[in-house]
N, C-alpha and C. Protein backbone atom coordinates (compact mmCIF):
# COMPACT_ATOMS: atom_id res chain seq x y z
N UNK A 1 51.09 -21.31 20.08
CA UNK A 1 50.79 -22.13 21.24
C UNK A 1 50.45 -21.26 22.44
N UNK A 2 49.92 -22.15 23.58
CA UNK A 2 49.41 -21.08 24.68
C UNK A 2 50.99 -20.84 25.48
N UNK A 3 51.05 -19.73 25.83
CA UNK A 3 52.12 -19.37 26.65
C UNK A 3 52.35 -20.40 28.14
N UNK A 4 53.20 -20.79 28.63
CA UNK A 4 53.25 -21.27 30.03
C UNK A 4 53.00 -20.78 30.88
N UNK A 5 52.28 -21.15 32.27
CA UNK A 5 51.68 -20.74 33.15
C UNK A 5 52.60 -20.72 34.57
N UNK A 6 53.03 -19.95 35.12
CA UNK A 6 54.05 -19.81 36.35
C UNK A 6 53.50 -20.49 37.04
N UNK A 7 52.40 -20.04 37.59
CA UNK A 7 51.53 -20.80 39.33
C UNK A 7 50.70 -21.66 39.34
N UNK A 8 50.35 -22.51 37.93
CA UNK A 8 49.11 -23.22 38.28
C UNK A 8 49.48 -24.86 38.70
N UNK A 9 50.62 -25.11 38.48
CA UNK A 9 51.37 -26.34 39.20
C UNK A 9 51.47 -26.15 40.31
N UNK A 10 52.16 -25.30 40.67
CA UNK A 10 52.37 -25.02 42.24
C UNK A 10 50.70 -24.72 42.78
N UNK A 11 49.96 -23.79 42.48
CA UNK A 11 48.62 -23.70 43.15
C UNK A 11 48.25 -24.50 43.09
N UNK A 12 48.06 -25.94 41.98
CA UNK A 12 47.17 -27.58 42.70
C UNK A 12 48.10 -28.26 43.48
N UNK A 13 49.39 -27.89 43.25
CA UNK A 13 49.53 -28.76 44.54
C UNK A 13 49.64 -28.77 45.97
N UNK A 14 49.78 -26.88 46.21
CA UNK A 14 49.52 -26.46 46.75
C UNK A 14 47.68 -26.68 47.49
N UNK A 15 46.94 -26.74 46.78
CA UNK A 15 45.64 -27.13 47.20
C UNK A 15 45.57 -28.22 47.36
N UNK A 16 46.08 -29.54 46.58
CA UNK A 16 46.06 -30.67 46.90
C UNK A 16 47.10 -31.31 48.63
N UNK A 17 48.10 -31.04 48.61
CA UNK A 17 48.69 -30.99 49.63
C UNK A 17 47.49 -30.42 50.84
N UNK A 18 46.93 -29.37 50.67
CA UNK A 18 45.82 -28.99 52.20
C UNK A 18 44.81 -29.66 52.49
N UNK A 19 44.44 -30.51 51.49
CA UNK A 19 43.27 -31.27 51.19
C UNK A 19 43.68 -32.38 51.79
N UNK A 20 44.71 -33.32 51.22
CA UNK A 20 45.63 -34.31 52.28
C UNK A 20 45.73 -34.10 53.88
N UNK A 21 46.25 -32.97 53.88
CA UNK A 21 46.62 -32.73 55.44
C UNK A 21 45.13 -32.78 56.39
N UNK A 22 44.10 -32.14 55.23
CA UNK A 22 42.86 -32.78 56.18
C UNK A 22 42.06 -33.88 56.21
N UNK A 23 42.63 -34.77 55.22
CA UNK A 23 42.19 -36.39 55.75
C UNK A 23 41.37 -36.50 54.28
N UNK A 24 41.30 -35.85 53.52
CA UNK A 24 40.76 -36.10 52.06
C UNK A 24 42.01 -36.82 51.55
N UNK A 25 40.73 -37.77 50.48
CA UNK A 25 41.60 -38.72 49.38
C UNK A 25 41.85 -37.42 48.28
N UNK A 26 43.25 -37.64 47.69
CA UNK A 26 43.09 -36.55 46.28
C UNK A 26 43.84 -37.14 45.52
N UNK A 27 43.95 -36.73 44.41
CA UNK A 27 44.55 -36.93 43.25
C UNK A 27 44.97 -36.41 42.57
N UNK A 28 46.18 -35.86 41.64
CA UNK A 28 46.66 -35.09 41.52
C UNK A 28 47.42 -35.05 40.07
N UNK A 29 47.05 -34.29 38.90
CA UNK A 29 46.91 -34.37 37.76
C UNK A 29 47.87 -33.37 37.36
N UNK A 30 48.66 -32.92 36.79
CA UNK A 30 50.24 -31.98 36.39
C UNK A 30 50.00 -32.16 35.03
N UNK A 31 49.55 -30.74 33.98
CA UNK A 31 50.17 -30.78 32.52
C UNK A 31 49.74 -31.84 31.74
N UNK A 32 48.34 -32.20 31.44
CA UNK A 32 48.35 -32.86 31.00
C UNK A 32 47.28 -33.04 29.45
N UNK A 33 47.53 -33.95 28.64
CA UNK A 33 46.89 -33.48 27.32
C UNK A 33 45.44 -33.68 27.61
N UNK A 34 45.12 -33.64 26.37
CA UNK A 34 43.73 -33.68 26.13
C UNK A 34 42.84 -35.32 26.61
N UNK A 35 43.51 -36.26 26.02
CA UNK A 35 42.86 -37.58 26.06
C UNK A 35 43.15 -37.64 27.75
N UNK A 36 44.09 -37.67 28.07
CA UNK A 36 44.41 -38.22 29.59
C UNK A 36 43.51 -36.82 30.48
N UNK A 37 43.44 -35.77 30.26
CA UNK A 37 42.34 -35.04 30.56
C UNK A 37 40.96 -35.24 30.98
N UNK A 38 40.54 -35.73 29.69
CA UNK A 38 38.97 -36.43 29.55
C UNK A 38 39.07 -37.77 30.10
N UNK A 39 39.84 -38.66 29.97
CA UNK A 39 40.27 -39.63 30.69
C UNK A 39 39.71 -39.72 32.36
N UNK A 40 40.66 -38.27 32.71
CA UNK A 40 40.86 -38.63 34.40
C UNK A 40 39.65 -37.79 34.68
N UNK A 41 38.63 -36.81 34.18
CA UNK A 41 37.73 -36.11 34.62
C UNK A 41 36.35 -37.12 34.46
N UNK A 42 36.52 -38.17 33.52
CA UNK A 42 35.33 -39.43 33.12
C UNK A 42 35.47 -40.05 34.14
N UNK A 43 37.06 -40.37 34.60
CA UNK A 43 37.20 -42.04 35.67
C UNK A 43 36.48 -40.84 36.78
N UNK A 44 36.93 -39.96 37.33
CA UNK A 44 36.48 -38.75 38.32
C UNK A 44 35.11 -38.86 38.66
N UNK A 45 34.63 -38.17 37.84
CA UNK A 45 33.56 -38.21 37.75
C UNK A 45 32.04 -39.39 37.80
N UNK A 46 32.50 -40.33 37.73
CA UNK A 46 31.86 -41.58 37.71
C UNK A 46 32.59 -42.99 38.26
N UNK A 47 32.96 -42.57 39.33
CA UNK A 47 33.97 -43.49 40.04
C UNK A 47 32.81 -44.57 40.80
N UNK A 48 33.22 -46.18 40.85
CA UNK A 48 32.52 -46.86 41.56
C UNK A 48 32.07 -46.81 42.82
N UNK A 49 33.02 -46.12 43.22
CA UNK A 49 33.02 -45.52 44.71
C UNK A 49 32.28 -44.69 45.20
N UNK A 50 31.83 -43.58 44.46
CA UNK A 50 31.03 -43.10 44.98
C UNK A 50 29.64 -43.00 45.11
N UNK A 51 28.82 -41.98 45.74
CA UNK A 51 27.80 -42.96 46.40
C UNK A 51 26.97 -40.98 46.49
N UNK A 52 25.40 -41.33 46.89
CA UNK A 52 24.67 -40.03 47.48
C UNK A 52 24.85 -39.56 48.80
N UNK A 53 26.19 -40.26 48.74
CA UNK A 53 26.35 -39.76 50.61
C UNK A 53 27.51 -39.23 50.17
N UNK A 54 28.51 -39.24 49.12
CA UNK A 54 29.98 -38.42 48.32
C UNK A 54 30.00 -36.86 48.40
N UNK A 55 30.88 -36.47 48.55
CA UNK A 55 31.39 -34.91 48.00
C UNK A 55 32.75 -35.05 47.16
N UNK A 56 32.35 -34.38 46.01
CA UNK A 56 33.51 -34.34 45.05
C UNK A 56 34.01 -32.85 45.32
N UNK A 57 35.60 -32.43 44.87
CA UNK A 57 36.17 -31.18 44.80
C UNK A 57 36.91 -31.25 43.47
N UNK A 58 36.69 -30.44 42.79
CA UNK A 58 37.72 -30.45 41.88
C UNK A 58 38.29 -29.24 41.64
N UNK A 59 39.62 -29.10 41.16
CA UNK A 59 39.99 -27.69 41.44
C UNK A 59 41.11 -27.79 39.70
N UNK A 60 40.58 -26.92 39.02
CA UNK A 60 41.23 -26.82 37.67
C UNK A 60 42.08 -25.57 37.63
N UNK A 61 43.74 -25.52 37.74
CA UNK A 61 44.21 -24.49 37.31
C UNK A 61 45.07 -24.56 35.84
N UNK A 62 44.65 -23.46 35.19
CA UNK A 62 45.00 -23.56 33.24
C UNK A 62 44.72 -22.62 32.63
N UNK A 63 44.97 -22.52 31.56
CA UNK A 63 44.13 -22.30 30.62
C UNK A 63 42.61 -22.54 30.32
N UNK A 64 41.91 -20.99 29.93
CA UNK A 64 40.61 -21.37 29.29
C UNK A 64 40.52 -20.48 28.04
N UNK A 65 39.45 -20.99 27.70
CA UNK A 65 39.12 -19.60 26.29
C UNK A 65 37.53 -20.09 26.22
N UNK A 66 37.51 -19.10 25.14
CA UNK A 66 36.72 -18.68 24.14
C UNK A 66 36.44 -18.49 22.68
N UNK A 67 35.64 -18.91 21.87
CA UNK A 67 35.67 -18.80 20.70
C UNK A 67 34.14 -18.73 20.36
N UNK A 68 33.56 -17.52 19.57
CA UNK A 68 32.19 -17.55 19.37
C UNK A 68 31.23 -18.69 20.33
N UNK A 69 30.92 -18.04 21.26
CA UNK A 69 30.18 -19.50 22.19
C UNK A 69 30.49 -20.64 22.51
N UNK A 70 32.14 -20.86 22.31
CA UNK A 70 32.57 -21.88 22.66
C UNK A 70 33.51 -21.77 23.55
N UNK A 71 33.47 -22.37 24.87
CA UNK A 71 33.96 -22.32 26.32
C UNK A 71 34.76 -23.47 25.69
N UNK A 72 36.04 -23.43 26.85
CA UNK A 72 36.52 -24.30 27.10
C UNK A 72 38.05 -23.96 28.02
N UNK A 73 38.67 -25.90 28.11
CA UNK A 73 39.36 -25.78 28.77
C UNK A 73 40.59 -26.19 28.29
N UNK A 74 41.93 -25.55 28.54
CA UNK A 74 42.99 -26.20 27.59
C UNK A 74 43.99 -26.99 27.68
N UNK A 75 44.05 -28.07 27.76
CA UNK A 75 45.06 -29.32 28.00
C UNK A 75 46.58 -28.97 27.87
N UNK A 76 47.55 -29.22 27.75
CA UNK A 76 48.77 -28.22 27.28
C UNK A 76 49.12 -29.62 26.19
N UNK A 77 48.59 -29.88 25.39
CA UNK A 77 48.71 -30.38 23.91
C UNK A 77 47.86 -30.14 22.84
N UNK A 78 46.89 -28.58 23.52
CA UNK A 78 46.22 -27.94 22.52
C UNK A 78 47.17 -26.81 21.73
N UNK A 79 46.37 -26.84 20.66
CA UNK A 79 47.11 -26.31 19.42
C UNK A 79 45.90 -25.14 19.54
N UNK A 80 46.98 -23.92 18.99
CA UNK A 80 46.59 -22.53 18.90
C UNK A 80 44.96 -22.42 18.31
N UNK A 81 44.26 -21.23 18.65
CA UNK A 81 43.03 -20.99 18.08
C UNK A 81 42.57 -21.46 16.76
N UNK A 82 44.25 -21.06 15.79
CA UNK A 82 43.66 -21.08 13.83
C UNK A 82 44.23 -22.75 13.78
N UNK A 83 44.57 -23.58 14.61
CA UNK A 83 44.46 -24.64 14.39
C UNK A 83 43.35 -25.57 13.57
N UNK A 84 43.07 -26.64 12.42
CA UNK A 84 42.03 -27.24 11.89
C UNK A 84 42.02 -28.54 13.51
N UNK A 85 42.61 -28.17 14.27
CA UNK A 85 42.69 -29.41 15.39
C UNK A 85 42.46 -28.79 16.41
N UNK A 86 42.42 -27.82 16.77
CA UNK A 86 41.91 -26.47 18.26
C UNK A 86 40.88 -27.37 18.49
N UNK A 87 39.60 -27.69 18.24
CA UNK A 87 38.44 -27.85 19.14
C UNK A 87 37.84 -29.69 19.30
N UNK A 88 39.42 -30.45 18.62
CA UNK A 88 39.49 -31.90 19.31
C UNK A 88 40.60 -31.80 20.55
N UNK A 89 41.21 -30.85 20.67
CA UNK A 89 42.07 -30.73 21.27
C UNK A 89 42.29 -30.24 22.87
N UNK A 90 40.91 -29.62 22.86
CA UNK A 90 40.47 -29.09 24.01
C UNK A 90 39.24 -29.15 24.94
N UNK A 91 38.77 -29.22 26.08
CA UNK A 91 37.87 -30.18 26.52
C UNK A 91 36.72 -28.10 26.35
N UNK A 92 35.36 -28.67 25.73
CA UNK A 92 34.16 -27.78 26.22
C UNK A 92 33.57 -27.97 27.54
N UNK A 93 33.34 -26.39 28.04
CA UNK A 93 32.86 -26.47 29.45
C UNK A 93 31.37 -27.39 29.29
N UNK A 94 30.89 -27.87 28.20
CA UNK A 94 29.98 -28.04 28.08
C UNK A 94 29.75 -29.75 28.42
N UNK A 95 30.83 -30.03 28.10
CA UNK A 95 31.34 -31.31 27.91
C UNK A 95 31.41 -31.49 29.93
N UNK A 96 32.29 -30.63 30.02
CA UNK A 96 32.62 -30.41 31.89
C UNK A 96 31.26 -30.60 32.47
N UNK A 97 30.51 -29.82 32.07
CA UNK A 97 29.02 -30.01 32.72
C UNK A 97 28.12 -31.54 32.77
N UNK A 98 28.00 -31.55 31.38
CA UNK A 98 27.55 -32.78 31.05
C UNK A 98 28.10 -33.99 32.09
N UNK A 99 29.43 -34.05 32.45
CA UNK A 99 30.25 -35.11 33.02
C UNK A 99 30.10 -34.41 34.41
N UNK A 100 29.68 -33.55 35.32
CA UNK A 100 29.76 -33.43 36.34
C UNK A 100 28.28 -34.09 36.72
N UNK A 101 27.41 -33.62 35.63
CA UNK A 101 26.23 -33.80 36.43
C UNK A 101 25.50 -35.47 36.07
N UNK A 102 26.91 -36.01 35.79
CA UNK A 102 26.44 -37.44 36.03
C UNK A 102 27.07 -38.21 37.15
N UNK A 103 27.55 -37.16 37.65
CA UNK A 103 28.16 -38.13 38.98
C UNK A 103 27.09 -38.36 40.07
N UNK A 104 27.25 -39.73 40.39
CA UNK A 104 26.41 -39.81 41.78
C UNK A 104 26.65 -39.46 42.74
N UNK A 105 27.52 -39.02 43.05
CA UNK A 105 27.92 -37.81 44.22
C UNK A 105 26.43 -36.63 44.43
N UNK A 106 26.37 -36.64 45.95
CA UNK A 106 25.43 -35.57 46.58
C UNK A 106 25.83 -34.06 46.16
N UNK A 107 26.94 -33.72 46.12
CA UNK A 107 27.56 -32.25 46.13
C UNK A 107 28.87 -32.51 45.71
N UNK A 108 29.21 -31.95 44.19
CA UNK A 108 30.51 -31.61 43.75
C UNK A 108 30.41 -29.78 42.99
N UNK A 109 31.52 -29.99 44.10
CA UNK A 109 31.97 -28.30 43.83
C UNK A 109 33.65 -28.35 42.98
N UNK A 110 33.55 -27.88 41.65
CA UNK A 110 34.25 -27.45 40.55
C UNK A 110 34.79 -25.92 41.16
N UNK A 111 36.44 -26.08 40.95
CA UNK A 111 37.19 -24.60 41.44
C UNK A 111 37.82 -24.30 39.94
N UNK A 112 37.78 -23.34 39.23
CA UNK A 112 37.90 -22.94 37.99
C UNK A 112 39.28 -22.08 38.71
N UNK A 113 40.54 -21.91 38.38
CA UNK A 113 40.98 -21.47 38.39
C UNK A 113 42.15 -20.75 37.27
N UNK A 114 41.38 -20.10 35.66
CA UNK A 114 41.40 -20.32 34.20
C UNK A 114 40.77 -18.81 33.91
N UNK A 115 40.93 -18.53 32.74
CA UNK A 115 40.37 -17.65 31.98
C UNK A 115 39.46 -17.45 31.33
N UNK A 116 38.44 -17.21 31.48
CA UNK A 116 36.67 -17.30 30.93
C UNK A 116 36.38 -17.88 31.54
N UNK A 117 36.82 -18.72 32.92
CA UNK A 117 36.11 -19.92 33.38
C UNK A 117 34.53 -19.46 33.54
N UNK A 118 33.97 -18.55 33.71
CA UNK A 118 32.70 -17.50 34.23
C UNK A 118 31.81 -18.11 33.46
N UNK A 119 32.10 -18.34 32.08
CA UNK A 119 30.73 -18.61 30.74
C UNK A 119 30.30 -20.59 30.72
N UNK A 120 30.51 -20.75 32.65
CA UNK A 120 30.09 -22.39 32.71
C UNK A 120 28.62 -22.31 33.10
N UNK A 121 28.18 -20.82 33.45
CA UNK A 121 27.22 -20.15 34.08
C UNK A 121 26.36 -19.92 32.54
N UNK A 122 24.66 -20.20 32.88
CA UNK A 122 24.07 -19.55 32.04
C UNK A 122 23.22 -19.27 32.69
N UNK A 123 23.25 -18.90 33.91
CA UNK A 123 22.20 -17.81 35.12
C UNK A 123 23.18 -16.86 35.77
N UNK A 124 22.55 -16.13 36.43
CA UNK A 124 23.39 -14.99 37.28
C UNK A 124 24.33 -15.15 38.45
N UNK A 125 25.78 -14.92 38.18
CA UNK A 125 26.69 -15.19 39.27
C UNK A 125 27.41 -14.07 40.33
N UNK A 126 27.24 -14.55 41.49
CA UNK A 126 28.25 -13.71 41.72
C UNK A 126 27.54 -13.20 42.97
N UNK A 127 26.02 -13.70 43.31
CA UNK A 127 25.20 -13.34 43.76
C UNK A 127 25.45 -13.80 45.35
N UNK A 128 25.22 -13.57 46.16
CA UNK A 128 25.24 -14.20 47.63
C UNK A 128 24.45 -15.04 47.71
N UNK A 129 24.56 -16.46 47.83
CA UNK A 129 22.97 -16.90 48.64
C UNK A 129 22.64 -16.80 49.81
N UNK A 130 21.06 -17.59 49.67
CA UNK A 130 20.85 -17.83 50.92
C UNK A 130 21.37 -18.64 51.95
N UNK A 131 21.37 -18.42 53.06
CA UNK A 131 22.05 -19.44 53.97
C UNK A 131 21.39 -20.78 53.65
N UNK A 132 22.38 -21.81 54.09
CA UNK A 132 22.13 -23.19 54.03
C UNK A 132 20.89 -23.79 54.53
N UNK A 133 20.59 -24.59 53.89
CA UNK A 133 19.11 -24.99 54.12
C UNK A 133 19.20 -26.57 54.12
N UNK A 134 17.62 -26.72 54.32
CA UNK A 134 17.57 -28.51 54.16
C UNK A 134 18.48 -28.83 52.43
N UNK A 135 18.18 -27.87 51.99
CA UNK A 135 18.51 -27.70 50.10
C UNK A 135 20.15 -28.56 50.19
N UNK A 136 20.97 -28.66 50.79
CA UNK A 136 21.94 -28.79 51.48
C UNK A 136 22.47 -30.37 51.43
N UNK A 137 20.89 -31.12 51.89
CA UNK A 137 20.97 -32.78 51.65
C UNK A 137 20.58 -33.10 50.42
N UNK A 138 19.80 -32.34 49.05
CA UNK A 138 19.43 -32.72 47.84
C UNK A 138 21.13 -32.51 47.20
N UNK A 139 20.65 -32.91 45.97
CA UNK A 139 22.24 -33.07 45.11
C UNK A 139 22.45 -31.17 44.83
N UNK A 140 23.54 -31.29 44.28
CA UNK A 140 24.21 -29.98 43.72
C UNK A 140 25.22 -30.00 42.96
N UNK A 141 25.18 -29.13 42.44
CA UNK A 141 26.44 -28.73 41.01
C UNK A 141 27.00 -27.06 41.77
N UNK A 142 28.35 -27.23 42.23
CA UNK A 142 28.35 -25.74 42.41
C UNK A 142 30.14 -25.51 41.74
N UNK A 143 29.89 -24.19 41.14
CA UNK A 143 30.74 -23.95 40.00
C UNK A 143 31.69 -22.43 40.99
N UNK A 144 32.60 -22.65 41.21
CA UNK A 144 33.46 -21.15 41.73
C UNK A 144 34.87 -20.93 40.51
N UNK A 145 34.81 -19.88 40.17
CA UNK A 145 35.19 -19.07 39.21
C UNK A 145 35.81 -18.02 39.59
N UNK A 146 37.32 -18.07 39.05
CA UNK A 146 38.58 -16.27 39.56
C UNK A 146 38.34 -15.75 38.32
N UNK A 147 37.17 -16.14 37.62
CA UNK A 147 36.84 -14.73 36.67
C UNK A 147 35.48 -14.48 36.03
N UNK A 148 35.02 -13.49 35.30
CA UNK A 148 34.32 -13.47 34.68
C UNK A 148 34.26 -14.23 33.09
N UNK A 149 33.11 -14.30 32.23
CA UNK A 149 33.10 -15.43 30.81
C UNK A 149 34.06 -14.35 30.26
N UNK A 150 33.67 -13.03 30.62
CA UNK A 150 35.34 -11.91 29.60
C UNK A 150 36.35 -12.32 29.90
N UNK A 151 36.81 -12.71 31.29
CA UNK A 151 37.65 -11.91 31.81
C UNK A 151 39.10 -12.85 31.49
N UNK A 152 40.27 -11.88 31.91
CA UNK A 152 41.45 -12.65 32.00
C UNK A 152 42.05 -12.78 32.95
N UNK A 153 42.60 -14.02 33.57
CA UNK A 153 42.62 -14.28 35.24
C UNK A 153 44.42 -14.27 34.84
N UNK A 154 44.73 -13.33 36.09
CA UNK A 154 46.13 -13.60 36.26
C UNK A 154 46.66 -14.82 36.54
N UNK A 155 47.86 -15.52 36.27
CA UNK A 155 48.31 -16.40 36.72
C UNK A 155 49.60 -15.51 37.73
N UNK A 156 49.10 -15.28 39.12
CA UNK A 156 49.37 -14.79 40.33
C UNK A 156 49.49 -16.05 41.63
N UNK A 157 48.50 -16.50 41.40
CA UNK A 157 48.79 -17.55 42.50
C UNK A 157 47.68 -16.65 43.65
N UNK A 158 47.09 -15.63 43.75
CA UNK A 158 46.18 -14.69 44.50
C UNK A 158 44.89 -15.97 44.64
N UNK A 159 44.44 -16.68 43.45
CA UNK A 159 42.86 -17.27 43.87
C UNK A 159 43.24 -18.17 44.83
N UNK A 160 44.25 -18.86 44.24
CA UNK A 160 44.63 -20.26 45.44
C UNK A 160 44.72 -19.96 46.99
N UNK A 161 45.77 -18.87 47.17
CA UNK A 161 45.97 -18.38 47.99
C UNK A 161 44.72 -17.94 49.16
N UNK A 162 43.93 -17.07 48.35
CA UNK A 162 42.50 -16.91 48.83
C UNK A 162 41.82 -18.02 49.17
N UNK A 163 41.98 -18.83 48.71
CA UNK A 163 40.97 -20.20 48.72
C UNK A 163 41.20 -20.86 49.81
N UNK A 164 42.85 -20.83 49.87
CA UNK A 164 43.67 -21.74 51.08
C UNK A 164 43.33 -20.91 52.49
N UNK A 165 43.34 -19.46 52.34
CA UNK A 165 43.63 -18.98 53.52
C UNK A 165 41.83 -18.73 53.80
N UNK A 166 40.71 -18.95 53.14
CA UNK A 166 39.22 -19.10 53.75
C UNK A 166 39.38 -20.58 54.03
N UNK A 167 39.48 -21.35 53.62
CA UNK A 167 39.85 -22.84 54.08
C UNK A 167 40.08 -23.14 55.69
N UNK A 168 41.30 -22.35 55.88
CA UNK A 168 42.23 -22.50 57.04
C UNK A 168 41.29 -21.40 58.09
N UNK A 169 40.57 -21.09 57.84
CA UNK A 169 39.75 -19.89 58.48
C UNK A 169 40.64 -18.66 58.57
N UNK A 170 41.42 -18.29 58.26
CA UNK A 170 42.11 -16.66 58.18
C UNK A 170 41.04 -15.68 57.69
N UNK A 171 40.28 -15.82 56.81
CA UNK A 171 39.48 -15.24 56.18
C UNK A 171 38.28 -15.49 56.56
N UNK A 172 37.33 -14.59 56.80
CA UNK A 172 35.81 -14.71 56.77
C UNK A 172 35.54 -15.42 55.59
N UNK A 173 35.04 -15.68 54.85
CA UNK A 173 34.09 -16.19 53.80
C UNK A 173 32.97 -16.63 54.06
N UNK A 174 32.55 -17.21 55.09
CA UNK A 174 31.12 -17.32 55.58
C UNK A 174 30.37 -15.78 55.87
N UNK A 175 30.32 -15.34 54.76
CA UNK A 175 29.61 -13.98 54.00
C UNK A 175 28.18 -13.83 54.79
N UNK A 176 27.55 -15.06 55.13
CA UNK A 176 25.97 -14.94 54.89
C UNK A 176 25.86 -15.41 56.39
N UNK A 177 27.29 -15.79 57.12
CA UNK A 177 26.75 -16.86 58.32
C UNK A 177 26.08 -17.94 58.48
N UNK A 178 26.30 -18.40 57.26
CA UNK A 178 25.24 -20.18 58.05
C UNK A 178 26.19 -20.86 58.42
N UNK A 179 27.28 -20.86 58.69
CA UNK A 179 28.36 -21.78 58.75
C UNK A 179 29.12 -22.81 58.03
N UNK A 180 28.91 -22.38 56.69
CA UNK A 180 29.54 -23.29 55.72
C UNK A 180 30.37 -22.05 54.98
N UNK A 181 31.49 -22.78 54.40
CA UNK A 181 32.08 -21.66 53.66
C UNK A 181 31.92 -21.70 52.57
């Protein structure tokens, strides 16, 4: 089985709690399997409510992997790699994609906070853009990632942390200056 994770309870709720305090609706998902997973990322994702005037956030801290070209994300009622049940058991980033980019929402930004989360990318990351543009009012898919498709992300509690404290402005992160972070 996958080992337990120290900080990733505390880091969503930790993020969810800052999100509250600034007048966002959130919702808030703890440990949960596979069906109720796909469940709450379907109702999410395609909510009546929202609209081309929406911004979605979603912020995933977990487990991820890999398996020969297969991304994904891991529910904590997935069963080990040599499982004959591993890949009903666990949601594909592919699957993630598919369901983000049917939301009618203007701009949802996905926070990967997981292991391989990196391989949701099949163009070049990591890159600076350009400052904000009219591009800004068309729709968007934007994907932020505490690792590379190799890599293995500590469970530290460091991304959240980072995230919270560019949030709160402690941190520069407006890298490029257009004024968005």
């Amino acid at each position: 089985n996958w080992p337990e994770l120290d900080n990733a309870v505390s880091d969503a709720k930790n993020i969810s709690a800052e999100l509250k305090r600034r007048g966002y609706s959130t919702m808030l998902l703890l440990n949960v399997g596979h069906e109720e997973l796909e469940r709450a990322l379907t109702s999410f994702y395609l909510r009546k409510d929202v609209d081309d005037k929406s911004r979605l956030l979603l912020w995933y801290a977990g487990h991820g992997g890999t398996t020969e070209n297969y991304s994904f994300l891991v529910p904590v009622n997935a069963p080990n790699k040599s499982s004959r049940a591993f890949k009903n058991k666990v949601l594909s980033l592919d699957r993630f994609k598919e369901l983000s980019g049917k939301a009618e929402a203007n701009h949802v930004l996905v926070v990967f906070d997981s292991c391989f989360s990196g391989t949701i990318f099949s163009a070049s990351r990591g890159v600076l853009g350009d400052p904000i543009t009219e591009e800004v009012f068309e729709p968007v898919r934007q994907f932020i990632t505490s690792g590379s498709a190799d890599e293995e992300v500590k469970d530290n509690g460091n991304f959240a942390a980072l995230f919270l404290s560019a949030l709160n402005g402690e941190t520069n992160a407006d890298a490029n200056d257009d004024g968005y972070l």
